[in-house]
Protein backbone atom coordinates (compact mmCIF):
# COMPACT_ATOMS: atom_id res chain seq x y z
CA UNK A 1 14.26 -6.67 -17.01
CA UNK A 2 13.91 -3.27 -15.33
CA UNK A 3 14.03 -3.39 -11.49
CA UNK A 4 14.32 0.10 -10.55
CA UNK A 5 15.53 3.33 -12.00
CA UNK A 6 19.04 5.01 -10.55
CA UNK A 7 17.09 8.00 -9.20
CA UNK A 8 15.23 5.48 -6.69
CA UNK A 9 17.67 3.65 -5.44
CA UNK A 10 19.87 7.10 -4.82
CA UNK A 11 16.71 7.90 -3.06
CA UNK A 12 17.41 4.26 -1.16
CA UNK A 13 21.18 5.03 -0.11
CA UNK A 14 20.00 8.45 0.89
CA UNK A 15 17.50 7.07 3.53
CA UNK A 16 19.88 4.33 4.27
CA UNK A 17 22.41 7.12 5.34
CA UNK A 18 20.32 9.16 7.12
CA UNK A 19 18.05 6.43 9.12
CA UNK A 20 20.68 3.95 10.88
CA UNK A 21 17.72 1.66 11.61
CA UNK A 22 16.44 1.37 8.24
CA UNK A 23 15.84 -2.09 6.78
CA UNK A 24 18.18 -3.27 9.90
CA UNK A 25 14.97 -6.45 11.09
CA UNK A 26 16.10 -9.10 12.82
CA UNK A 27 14.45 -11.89 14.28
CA UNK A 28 12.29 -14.46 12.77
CA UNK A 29 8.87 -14.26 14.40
CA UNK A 30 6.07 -15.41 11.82
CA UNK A 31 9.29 -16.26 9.69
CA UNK A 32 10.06 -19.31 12.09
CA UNK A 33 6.50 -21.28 11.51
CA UNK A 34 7.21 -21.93 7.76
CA UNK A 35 11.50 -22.15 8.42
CA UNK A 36 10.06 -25.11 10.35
CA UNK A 37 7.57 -26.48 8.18
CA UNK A 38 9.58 -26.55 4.51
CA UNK A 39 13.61 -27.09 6.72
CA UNK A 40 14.88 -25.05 3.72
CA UNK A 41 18.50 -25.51 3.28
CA UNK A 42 19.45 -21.96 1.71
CA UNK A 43 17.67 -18.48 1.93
CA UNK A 44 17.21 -15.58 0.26
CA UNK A 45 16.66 -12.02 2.06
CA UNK A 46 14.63 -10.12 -0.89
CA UNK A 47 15.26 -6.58 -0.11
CA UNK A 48 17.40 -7.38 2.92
CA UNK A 49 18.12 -3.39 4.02
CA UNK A 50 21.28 -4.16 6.30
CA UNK A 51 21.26 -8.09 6.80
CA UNK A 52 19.82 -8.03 9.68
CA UNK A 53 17.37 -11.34 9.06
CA UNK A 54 19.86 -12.46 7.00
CA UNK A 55 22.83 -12.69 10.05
CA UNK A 56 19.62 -14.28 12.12
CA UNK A 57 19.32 -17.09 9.79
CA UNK A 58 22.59 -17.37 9.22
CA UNK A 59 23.30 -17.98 12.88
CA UNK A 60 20.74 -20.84 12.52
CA UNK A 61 21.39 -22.50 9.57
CA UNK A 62 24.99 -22.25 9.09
CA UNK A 63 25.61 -19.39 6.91
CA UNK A 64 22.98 -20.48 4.36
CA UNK A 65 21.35 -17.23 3.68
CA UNK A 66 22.22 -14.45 1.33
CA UNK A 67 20.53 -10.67 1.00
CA UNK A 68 19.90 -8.63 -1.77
CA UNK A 69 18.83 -5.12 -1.53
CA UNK A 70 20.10 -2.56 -4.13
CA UNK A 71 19.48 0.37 -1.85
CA UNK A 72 22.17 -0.66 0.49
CA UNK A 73 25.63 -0.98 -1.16
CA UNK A 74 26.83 -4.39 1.08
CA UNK A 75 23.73 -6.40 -0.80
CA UNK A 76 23.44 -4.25 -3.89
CA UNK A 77 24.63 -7.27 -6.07
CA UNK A 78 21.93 -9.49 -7.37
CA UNK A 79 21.76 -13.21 -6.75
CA UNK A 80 23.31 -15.79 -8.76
CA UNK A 81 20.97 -18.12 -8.65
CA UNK A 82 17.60 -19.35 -6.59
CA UNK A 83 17.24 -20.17 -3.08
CA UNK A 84 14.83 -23.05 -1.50
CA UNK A 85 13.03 -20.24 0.59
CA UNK A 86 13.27 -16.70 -0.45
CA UNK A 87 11.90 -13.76 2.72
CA UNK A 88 11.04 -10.77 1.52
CA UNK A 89 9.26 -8.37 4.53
CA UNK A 90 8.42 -5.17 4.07
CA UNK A 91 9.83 -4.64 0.51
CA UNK A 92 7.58 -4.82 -2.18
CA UNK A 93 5.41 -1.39 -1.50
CA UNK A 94 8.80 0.55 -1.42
CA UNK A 95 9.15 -0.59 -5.30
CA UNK A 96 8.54 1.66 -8.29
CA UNK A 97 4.64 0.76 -9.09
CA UNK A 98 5.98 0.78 -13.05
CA UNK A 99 8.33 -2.06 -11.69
CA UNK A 100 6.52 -4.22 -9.57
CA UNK A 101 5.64 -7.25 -12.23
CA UNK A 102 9.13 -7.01 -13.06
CA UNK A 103 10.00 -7.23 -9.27
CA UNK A 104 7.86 -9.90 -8.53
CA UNK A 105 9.04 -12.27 -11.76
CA UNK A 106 12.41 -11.57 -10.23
CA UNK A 107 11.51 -13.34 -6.99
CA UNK A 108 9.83 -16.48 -9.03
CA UNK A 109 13.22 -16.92 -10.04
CA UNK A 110 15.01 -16.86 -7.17
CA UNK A 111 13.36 -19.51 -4.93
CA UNK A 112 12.32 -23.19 -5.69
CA UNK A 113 10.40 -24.44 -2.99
CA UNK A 114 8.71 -21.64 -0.43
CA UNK A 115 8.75 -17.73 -0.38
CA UNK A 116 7.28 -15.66 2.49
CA UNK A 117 5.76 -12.13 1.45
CA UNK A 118 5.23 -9.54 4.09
CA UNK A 119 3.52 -6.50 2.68
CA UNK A 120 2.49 -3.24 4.17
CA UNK A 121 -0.23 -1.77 2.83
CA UNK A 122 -0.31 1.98 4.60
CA UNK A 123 1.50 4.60 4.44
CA UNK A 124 4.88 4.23 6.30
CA UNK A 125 6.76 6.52 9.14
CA UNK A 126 9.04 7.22 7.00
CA UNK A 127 9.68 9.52 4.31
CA UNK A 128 12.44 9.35 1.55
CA UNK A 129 14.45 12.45 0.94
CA UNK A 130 12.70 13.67 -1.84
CA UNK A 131 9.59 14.14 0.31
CA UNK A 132 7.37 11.05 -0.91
CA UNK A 133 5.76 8.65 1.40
CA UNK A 134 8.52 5.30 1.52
CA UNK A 135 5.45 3.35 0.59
CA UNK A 136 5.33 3.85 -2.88
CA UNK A 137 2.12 1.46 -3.04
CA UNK A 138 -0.03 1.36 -0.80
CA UNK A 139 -2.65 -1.18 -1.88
CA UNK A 140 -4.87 -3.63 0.01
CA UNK A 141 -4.81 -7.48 -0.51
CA UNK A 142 -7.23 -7.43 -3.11
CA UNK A 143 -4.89 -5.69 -5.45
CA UNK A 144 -1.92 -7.53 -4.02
CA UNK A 145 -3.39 -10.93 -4.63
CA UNK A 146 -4.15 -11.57 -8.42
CA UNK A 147 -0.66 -9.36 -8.97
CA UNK A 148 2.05 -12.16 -6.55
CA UNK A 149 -0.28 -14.86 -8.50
CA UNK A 150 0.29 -13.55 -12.38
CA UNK A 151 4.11 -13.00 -11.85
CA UNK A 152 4.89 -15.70 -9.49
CA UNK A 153 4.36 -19.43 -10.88
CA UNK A 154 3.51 -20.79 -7.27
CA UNK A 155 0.35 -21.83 -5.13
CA UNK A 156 -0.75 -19.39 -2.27
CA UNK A 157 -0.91 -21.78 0.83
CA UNK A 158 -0.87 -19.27 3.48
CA UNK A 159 -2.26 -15.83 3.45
CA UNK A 160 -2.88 -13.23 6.61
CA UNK A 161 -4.18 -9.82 6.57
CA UNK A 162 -2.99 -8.21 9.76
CA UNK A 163 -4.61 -5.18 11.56
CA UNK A 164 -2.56 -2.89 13.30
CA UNK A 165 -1.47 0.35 14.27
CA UNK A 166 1.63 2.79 15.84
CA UNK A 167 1.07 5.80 17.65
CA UNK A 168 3.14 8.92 16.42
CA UNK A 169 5.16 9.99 19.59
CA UNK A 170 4.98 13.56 18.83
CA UNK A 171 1.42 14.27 17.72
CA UNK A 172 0.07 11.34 19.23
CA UNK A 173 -1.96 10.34 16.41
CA UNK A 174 -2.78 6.75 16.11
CA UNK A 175 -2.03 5.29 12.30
CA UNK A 176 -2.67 2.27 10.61
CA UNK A 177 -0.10 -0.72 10.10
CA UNK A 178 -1.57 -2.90 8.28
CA UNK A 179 0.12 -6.06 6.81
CA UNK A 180 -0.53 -8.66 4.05
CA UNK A 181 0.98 -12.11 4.28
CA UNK A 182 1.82 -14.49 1.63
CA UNK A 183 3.17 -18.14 1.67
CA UNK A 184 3.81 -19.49 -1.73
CA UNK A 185 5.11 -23.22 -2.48
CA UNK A 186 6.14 -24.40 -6.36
């Protein structure tokens, strides 16, 4: 099953390189609610960027949480098998639209109990090197929806459309950020 093609993820370790921040989250916040809820013994970081949610839960659960991310070389290799919970934030409108069932039957396989979605559905700040927006789909929930529940065998039992938006420091423009959330249990 195709994932991604070599030319993207070069385009991945390119922005990876050049923005230090990228893909670095940490912190829980919305996270912690459904940690809480399901006490999930191991994790999965989807799309981890450099760790940094996966060195928060592994702080709190006693190094129970791996990453995968094949943009960034340290979490390039793929899982070996599911987790209870797998995170993914801000990942799947970054993926190759050709790629995204593929992507998201991926995921079904690596969790068994819970998975948390966070997806953006704007345009993002960023760019990647070739000059495309890093938001390769940018989609509302409607579209999202019936696509997590063909590929993913699970039951939505949380779902959040949040409103938002960032202010471009140079131009002052206001943009949206926009966010789709998505709880699924098997």
């Amino acid at each position: 099953m195709t994932l991604y093609s070599k030319d993207y993820t070069d385009q991945l370790k390119q922005l990876h390189e050049k923005k230090k921040t990228f893909g670095s989250r940490t912190g829980l916040g919305d996270i912690q609610q459904w940690v809480d809820s399901y006490n999930p013994k191991t994790f999965l970081d989807y799309g981890c960027g450099k760790g940094g949610l996966v060195n928060t839960l592994n702080d709190i659960s006693s190094n129970s949480c791996i990453g995968y991310d094949p943009g960034y070389e340290e979490y390039a290799v793929e899982p070996d098998g599911p987790a209870e919970m797998l995170i993914s934030t801000d990942v799947l409108e970054h993926i190759e639209p050709e790629f995204v069932a593929n992507v998201l039957q991926h995921m079904d396989s690596l969790f068994t109990r819970v998975a948390y979605l966070l997806i953006a559905t704007c345009p993002a700040k960023k760019s990647l090197p070739d000059g495309r927006n890093a938001h390769l789909i940018q989609e509302e929930p409607d579209w999202w929806r019936p696509l997590i529940l063909e590929n993913i065998n699970a039951n939505i039992v949380d779902e959040k459309y949040k409103l938002g938006t960032w202010t471009n420091k140079k131009t002052g423009q206001v943009n949206a950020n926009n966010k789709f959330i998505v709880v699924l249990e098997k």
